[in-house]
N, C-alpha and C. Protein backbone atom coordinates (compact mmCIF):
# COMPACT_ATOMS: atom_id res chain seq x y z
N UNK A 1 -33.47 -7.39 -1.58
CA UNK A 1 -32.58 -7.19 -0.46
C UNK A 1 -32.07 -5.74 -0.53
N UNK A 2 -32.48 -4.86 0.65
CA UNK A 2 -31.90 -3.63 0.77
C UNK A 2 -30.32 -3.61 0.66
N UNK A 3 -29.98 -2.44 -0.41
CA UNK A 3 -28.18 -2.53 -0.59
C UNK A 3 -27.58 -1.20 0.11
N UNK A 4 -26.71 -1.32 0.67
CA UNK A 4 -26.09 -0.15 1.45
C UNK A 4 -25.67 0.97 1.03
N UNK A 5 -26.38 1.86 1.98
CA UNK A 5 -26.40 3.41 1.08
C UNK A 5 -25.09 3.98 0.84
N UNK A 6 -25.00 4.16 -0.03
CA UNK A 6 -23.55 5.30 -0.10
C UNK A 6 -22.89 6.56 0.03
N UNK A 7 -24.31 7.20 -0.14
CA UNK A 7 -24.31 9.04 0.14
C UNK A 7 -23.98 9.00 1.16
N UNK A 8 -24.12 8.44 2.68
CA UNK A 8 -24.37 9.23 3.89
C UNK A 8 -23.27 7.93 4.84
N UNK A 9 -22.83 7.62 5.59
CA UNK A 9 -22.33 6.71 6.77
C UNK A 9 -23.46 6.34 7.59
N UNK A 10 -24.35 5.11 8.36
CA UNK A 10 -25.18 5.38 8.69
C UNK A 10 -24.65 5.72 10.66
N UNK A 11 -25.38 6.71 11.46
CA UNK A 11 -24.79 7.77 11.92
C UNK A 11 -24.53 6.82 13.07
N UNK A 12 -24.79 5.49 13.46
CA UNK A 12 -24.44 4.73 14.86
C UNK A 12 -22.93 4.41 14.02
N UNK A 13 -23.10 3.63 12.85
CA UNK A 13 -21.57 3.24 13.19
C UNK A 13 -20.48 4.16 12.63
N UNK A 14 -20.99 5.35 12.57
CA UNK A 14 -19.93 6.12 12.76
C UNK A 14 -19.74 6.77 14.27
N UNK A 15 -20.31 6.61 15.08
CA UNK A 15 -20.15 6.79 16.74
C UNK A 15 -19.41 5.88 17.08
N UNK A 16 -19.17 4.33 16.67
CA UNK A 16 -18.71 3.80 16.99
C UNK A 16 -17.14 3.50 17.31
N UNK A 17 -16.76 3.41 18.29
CA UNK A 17 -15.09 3.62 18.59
C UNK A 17 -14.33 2.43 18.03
N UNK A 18 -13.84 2.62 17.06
CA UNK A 18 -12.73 1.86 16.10
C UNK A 18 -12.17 0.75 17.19
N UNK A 19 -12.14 0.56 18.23
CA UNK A 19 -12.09 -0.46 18.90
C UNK A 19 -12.60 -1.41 19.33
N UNK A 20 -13.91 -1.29 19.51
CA UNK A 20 -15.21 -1.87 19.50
C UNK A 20 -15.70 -2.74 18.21
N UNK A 21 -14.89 -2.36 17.54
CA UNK A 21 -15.10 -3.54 15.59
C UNK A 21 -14.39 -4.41 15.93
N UNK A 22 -14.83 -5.85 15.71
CA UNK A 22 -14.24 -6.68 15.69
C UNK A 22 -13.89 -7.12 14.39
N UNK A 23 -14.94 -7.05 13.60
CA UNK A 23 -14.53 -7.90 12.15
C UNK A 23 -15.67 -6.79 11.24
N UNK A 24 -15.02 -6.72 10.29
CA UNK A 24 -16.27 -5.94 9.76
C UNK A 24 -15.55 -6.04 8.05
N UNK A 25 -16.52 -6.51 6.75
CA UNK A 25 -16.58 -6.95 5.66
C UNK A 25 -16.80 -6.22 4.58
N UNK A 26 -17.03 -4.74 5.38
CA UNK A 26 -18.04 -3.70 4.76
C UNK A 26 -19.44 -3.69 3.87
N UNK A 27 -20.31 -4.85 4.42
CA UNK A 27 -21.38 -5.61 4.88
C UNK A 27 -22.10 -5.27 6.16
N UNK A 28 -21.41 -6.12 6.83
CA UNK A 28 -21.23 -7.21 8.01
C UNK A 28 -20.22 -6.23 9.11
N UNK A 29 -21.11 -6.14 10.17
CA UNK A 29 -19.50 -5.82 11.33
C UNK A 29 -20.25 -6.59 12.69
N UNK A 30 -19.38 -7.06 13.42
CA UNK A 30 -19.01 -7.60 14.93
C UNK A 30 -18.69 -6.39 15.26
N UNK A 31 -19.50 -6.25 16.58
CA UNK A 31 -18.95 -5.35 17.28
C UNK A 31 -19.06 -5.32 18.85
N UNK A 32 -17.89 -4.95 19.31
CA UNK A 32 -18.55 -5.95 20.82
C UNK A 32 -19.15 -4.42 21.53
N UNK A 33 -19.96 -4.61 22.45
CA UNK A 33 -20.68 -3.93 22.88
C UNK A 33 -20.26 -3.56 24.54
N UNK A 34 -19.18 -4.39 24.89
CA UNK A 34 -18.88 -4.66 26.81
C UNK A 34 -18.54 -3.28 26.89
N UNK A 35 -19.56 -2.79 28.16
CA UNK A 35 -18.80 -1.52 28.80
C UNK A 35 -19.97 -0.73 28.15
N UNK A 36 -21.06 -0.52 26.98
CA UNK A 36 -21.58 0.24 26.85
C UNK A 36 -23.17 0.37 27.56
N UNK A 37 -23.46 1.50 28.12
CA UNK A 37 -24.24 1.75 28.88
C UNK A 37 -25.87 1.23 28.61
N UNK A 38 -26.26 0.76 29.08
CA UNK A 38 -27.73 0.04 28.56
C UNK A 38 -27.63 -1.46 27.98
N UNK A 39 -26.46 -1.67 27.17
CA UNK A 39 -26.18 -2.91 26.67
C UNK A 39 -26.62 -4.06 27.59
N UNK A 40 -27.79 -5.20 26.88
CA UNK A 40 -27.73 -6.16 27.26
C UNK A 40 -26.80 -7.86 26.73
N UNK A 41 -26.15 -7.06 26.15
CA UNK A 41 -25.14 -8.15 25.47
C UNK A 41 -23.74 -8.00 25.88
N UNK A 42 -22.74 -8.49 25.44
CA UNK A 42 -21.57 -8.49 25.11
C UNK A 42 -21.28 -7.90 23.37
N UNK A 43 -21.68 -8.21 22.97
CA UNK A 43 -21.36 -7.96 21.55
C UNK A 43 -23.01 -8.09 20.49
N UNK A 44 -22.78 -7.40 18.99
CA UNK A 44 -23.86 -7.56 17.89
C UNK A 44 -22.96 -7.65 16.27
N UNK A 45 -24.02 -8.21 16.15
CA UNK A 45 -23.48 -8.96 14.52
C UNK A 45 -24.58 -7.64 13.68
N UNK A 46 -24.15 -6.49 13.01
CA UNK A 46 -24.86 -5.35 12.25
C UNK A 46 -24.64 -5.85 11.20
N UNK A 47 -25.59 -5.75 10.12
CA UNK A 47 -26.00 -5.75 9.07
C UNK A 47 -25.88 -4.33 8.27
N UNK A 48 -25.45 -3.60 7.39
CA UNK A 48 -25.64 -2.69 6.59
C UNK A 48 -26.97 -2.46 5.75
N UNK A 49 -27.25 -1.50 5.54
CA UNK A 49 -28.66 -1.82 5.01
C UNK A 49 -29.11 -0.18 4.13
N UNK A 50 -30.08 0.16 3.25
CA UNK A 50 -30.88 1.50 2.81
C UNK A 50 -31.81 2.07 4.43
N UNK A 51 -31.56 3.28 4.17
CA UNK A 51 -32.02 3.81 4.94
C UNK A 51 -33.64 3.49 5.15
N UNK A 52 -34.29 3.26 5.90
CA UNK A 52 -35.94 3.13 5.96
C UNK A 52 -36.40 3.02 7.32
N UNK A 53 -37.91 3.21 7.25
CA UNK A 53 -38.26 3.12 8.44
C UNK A 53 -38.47 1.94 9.22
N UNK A 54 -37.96 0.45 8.43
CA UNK A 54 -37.76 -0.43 9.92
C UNK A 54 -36.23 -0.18 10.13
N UNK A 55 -35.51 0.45 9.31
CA UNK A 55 -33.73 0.79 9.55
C UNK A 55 -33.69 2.42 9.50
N UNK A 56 -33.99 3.01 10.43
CA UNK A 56 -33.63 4.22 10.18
C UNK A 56 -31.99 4.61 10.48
N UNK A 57 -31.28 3.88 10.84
CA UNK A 57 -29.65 4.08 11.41
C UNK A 57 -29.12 3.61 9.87
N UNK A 58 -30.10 3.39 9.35
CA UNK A 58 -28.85 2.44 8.11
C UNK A 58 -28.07 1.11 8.11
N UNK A 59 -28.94 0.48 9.16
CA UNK A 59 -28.01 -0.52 9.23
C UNK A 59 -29.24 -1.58 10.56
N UNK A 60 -29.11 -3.01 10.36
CA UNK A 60 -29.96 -3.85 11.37
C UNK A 60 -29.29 -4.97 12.27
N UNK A 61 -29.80 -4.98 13.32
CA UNK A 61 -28.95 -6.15 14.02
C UNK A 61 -29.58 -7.29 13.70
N UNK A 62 -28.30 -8.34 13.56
CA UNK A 62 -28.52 -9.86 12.63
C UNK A 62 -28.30 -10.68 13.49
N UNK A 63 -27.47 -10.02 14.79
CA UNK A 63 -27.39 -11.21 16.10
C UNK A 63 -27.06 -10.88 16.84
N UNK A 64 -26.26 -11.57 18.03
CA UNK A 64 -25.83 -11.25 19.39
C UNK A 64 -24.88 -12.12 20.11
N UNK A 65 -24.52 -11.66 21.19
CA UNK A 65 -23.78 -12.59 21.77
C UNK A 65 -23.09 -12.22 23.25
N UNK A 66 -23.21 -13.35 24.35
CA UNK A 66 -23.47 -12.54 25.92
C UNK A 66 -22.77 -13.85 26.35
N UNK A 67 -22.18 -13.31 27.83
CA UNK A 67 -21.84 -14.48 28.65
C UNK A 67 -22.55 -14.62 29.23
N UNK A 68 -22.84 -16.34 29.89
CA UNK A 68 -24.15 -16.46 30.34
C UNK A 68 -23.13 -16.35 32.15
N UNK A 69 -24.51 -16.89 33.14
CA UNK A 69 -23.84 -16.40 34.71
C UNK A 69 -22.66 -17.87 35.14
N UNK A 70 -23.01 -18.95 34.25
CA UNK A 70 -22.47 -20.29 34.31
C UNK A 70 -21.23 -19.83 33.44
N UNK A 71 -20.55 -19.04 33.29
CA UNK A 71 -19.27 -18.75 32.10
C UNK A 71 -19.42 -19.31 30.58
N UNK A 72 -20.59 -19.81 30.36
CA UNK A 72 -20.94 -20.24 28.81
C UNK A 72 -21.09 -19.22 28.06
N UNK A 73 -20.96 -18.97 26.88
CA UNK A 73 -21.67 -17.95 25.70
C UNK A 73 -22.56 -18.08 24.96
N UNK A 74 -23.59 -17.64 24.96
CA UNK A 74 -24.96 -17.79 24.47
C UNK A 74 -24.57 -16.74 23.09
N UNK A 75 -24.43 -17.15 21.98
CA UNK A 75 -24.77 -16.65 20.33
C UNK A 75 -26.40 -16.76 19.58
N UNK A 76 -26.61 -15.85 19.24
CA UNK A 76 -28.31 -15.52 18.59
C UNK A 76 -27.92 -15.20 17.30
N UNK A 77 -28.64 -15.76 15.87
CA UNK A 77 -28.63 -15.19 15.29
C UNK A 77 -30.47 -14.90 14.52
N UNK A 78 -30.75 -13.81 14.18
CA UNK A 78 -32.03 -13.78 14.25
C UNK A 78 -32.55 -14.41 12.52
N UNK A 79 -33.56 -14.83 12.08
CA UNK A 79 -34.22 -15.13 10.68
C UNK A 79 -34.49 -14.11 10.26
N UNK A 80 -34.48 -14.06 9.03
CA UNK A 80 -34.70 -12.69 7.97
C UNK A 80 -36.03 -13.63 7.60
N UNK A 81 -36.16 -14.70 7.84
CA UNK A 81 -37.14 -15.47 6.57
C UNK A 81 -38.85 -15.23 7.52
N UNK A 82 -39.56 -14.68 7.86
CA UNK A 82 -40.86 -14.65 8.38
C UNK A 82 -41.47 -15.66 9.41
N UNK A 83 -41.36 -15.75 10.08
CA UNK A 83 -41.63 -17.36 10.77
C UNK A 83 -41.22 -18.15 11.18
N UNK A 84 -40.01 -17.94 11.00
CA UNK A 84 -38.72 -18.59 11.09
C UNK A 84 -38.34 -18.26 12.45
N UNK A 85 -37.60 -18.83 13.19
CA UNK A 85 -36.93 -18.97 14.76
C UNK A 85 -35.59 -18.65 14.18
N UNK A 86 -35.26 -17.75 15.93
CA UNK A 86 -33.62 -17.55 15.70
C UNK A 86 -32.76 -19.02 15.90
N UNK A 87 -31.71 -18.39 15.24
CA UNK A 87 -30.67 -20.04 15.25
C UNK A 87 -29.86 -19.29 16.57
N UNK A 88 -29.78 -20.27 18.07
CA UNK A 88 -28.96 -19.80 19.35
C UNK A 88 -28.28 -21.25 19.12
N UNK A 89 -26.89 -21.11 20.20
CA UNK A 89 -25.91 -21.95 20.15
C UNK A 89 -25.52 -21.63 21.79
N UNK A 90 -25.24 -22.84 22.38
CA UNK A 90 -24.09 -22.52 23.63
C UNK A 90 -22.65 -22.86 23.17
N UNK A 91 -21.77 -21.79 23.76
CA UNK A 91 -20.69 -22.33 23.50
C UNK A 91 -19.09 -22.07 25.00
N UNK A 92 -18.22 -22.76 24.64
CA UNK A 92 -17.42 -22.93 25.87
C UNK A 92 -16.90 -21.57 25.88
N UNK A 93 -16.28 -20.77 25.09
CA UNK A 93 -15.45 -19.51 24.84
C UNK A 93 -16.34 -18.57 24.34
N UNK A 94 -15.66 -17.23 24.85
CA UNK A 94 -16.34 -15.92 23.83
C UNK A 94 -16.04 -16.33 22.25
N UNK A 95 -14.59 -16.48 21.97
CA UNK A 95 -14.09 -16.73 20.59
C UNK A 95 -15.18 -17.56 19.89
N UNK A 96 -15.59 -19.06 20.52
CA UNK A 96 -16.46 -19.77 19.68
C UNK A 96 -17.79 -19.21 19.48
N UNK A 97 -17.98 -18.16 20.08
CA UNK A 97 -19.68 -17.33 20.08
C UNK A 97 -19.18 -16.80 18.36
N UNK A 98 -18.40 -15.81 18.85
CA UNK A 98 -18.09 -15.09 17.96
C UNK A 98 -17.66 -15.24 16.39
N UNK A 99 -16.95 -16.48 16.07
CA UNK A 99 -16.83 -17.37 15.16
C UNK A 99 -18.08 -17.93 14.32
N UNK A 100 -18.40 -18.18 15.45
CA UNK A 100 -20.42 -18.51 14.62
C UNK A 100 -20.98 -17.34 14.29
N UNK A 101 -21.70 -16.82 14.71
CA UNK A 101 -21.98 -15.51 14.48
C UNK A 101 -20.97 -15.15 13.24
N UNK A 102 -20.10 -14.83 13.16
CA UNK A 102 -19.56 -14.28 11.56
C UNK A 102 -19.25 -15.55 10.95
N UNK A 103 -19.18 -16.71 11.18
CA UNK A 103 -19.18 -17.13 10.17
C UNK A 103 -20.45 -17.44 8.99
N UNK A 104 -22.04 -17.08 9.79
CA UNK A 104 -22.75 -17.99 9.45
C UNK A 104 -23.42 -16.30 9.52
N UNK A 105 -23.14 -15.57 8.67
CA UNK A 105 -23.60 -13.73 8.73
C UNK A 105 -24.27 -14.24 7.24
N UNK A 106 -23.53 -14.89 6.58
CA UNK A 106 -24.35 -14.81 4.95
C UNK A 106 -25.29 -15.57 4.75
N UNK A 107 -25.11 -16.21 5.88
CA UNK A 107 -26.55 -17.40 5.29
C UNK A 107 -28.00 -17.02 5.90
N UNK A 108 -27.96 -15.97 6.94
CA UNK A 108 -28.89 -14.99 6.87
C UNK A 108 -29.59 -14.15 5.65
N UNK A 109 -28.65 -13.68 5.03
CA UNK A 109 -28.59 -12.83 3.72
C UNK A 109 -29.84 -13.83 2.94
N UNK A 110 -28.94 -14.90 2.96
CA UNK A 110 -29.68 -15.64 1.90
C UNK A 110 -30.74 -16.45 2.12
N UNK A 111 -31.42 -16.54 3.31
CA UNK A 111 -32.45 -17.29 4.23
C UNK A 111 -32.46 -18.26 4.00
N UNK A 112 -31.36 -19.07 4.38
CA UNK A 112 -31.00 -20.53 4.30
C UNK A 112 -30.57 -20.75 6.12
N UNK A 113 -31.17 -21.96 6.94
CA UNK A 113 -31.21 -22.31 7.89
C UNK A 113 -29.47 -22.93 8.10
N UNK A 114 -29.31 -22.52 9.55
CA UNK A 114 -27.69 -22.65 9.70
C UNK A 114 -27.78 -24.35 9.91
């Protein structure tokens, strides 16, 4: 498991506007994404990571999370494990998207099915 570099900040989430963090573990950050230009989400669950060429930012997205056009919230979180399908959820609130998504950030880590 790639461990997070220390020499350098990786250079997106230091662009990132201290408002836009929702939760962050220094791991792990939520970050909601509403309002940024191109964004097809509401928000992403980042991963920290060694610099490389499938991570060149230093860091990987582990999930997501969007309102759907019915006012539901659609949460993604993607498999680290090869073959494996993302784990999605509907849920009534943004809050309950968002709750899943960090709560269930480590069991990615550890490629254990939510």
């Amino acid at each position: 498991m790639d461990k997070p570099h220390s020499s350098q900040p990786p250079e997106l989430l230091t662009q990132l506007p201290r408002e836009n963090v929702l939760q962050d573990d220094g791991e792990h950050m939520l970050v909601s994404t509403k309002g940024v230009e191109g964004s097809r989400s509401d928000g992403i669950l980042i991963r920290r990571c060694a610099f490389s060429l499938t991570a060149p930012l230093g860091c990987e997205i582990m999930g997501q999370y969007r309102q759907l056009s019915d006012g539901f919230w659609h949460a993604s979180l993607r498999s680290r494990l090869q073959g494996s399908p993302a784990q999605r959820g509907i849920y009534a609130t943004e809050l309950d998207a968002l709750v899943n998504l960090w709560a269930n950030r480590r069991r990615l880590d550890l490629g254990t099915r939510l």
